[in-house]
Protein backbone atom coordinates (compact mmCIF):
# COMPACT_ATOMS: atom_id res chain seq x y z
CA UNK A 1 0.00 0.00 0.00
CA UNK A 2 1.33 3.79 -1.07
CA UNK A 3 1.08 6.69 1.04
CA UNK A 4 1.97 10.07 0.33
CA UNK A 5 4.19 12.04 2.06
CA UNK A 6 1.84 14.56 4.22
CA UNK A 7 3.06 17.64 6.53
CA UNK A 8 2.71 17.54 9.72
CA UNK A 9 -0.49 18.19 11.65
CA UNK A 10 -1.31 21.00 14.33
CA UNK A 11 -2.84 18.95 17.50
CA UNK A 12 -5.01 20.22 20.04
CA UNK A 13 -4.95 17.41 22.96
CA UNK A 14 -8.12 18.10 25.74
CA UNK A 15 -7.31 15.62 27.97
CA UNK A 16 -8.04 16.14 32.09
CA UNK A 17 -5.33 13.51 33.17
CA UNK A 18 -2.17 14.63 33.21
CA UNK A 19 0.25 11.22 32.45
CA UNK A 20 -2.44 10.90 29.24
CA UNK A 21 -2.00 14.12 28.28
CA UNK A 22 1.71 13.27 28.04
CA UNK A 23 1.60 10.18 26.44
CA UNK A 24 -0.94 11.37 23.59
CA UNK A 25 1.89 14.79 23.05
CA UNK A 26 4.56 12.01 22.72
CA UNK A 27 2.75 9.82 20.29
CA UNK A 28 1.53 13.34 18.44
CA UNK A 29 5.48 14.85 18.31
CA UNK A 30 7.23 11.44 17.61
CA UNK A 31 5.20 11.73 14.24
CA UNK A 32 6.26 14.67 13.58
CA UNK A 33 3.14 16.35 14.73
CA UNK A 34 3.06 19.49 16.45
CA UNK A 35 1.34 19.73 19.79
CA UNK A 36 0.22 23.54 19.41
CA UNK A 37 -2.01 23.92 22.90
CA UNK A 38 -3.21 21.20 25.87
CA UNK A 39 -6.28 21.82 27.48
CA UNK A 40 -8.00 20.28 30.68
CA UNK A 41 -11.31 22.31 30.68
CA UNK A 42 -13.06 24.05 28.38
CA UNK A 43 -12.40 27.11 30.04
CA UNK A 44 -8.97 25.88 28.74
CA UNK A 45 -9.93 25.45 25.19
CA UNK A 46 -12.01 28.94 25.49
CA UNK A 47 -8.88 31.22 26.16
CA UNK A 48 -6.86 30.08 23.31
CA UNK A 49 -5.95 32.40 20.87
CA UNK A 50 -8.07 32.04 17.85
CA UNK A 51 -4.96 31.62 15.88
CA UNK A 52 -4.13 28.48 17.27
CA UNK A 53 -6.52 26.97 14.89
CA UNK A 54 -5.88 23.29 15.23
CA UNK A 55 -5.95 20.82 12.42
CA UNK A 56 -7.06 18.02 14.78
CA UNK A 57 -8.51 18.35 18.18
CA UNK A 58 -8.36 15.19 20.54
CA UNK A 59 -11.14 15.62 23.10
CA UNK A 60 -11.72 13.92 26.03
CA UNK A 61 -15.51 13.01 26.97
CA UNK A 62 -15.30 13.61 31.00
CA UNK A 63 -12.91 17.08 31.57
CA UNK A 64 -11.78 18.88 34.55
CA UNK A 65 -13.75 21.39 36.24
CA UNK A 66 -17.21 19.42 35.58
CA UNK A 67 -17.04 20.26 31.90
CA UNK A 68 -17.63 18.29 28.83
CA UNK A 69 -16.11 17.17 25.88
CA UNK A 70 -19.34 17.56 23.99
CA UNK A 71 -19.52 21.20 24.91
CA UNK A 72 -15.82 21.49 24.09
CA UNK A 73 -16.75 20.37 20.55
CA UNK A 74 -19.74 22.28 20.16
CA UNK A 75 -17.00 25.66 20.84
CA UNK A 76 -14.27 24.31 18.40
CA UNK A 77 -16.75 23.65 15.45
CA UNK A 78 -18.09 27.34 15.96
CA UNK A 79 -14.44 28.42 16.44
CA UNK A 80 -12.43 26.59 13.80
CA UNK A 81 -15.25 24.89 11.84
CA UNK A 82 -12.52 22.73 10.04
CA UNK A 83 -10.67 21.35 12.79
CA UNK A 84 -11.11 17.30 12.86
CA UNK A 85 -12.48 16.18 16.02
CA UNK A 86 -11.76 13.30 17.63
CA UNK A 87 -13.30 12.04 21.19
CA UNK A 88 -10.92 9.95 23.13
CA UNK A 89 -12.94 8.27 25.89
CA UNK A 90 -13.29 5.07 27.67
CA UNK A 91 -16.90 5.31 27.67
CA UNK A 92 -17.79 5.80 23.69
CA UNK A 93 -21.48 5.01 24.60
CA UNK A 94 -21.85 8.30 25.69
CA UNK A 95 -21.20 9.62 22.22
CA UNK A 96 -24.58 10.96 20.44
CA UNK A 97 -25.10 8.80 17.83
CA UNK A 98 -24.16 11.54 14.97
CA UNK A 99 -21.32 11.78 17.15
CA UNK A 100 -22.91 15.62 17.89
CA UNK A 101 -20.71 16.52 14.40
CA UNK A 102 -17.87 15.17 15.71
CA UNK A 103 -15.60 13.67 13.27
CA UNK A 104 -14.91 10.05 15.20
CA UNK A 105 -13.33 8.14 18.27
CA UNK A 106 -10.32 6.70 19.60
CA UNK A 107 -11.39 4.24 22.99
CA UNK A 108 -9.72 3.81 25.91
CA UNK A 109 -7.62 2.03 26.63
CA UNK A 110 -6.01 2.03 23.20
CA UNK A 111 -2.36 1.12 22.39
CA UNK A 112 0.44 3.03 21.18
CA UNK A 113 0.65 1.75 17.73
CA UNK A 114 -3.54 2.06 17.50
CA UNK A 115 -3.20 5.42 18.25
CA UNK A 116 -0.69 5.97 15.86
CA UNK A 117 -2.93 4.28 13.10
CA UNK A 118 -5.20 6.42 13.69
CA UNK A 119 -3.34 9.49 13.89
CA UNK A 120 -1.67 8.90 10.44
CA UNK A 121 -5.13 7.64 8.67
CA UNK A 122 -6.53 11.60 9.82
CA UNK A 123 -3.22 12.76 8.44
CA UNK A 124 -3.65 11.39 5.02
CA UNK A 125 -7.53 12.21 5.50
CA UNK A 126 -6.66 15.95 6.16
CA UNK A 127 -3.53 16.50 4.06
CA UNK A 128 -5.40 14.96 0.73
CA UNK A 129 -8.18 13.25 1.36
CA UNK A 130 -9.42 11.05 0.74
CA UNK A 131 -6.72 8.77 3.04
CA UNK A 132 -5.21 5.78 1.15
CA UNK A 133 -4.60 3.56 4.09
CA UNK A 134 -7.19 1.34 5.20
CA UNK A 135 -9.46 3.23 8.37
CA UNK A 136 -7.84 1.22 11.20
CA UNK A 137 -9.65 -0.47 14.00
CA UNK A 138 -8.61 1.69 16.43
CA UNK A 139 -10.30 4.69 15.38
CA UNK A 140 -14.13 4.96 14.51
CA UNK A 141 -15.23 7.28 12.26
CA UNK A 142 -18.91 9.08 12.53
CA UNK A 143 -21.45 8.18 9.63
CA UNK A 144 -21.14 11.63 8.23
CA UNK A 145 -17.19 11.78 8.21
CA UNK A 146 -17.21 8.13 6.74
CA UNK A 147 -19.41 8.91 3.84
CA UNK A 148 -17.52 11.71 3.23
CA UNK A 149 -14.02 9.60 2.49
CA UNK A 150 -16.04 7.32 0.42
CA UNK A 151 -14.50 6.91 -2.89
């Protein structure tokens, strides 16, 4: 299988615990990714600058300060409406099921190489879509996005 060679992506991680946080940055930057903001809250995600549009956004379901990962992607899609975001949650049932516009999942627990798969199947998705790898198991992609990458 061919891929093309893709720049690198601008990540957003909104993640609440701090050793995942960390381990999704590593896994971003040892891709060559670039890790442009972290965010625990929404009130996190709310004062960035709106020049740190992201090109993906990896958004936790449960956040600190009793927020939400739903509301979080409710404010990017207003803010950067074409940011890719992806919930990464160990409870995916909670998930509307149009995914509330949301672009897919990752579950936890997931595995460093999963992640990965995913990561570069967005990259080639974003860069010049459609992507020409195979959607991997470990991420799921919403109805709407599917359809979209549909040959």
């Amino acid at each position: 299988m061919k891929t093309r060679p893709t720049p690198p992506l601008r990540i957003l991680i909104v993640e609440d615990e701090p050793l995942l946080a960390m381990d999704i940055e590593f896994m971003v930057e040892s891709a060559g990714h670039k890790v442009i903001a972290e965010a625990a809250s929404l009130y996190d995600v709310e004062d960035l600058e709106d020049e740190a549009a992201p090109n993906v956004a990896f958004v936790d379901i449960q956040l600190a300060k009793g927020t939400s990962g739903l509301d979080v992607n409710q404010l990017i899609q207003k803010r950067w409406p074409q940011t890719i975001i992806v919930f990464v949650t160990a409870n995916p049932k909670k998930i509307p099921d149009d995914f509330a516009g949301a672009h897919g999942v990752i579950a936890k627990p997931f595995t460093e190489s999963g992640f990965e798969s995913a990561l570069r199947y967005l990259q080639e998705g974003v860069c010049e879509p459609p992507p020409v790898s195979a959607q991997p198991g470990s991420f799921i992609a919403s109805p709407a996005f599917a359809a979209s990458w549909q040959d």
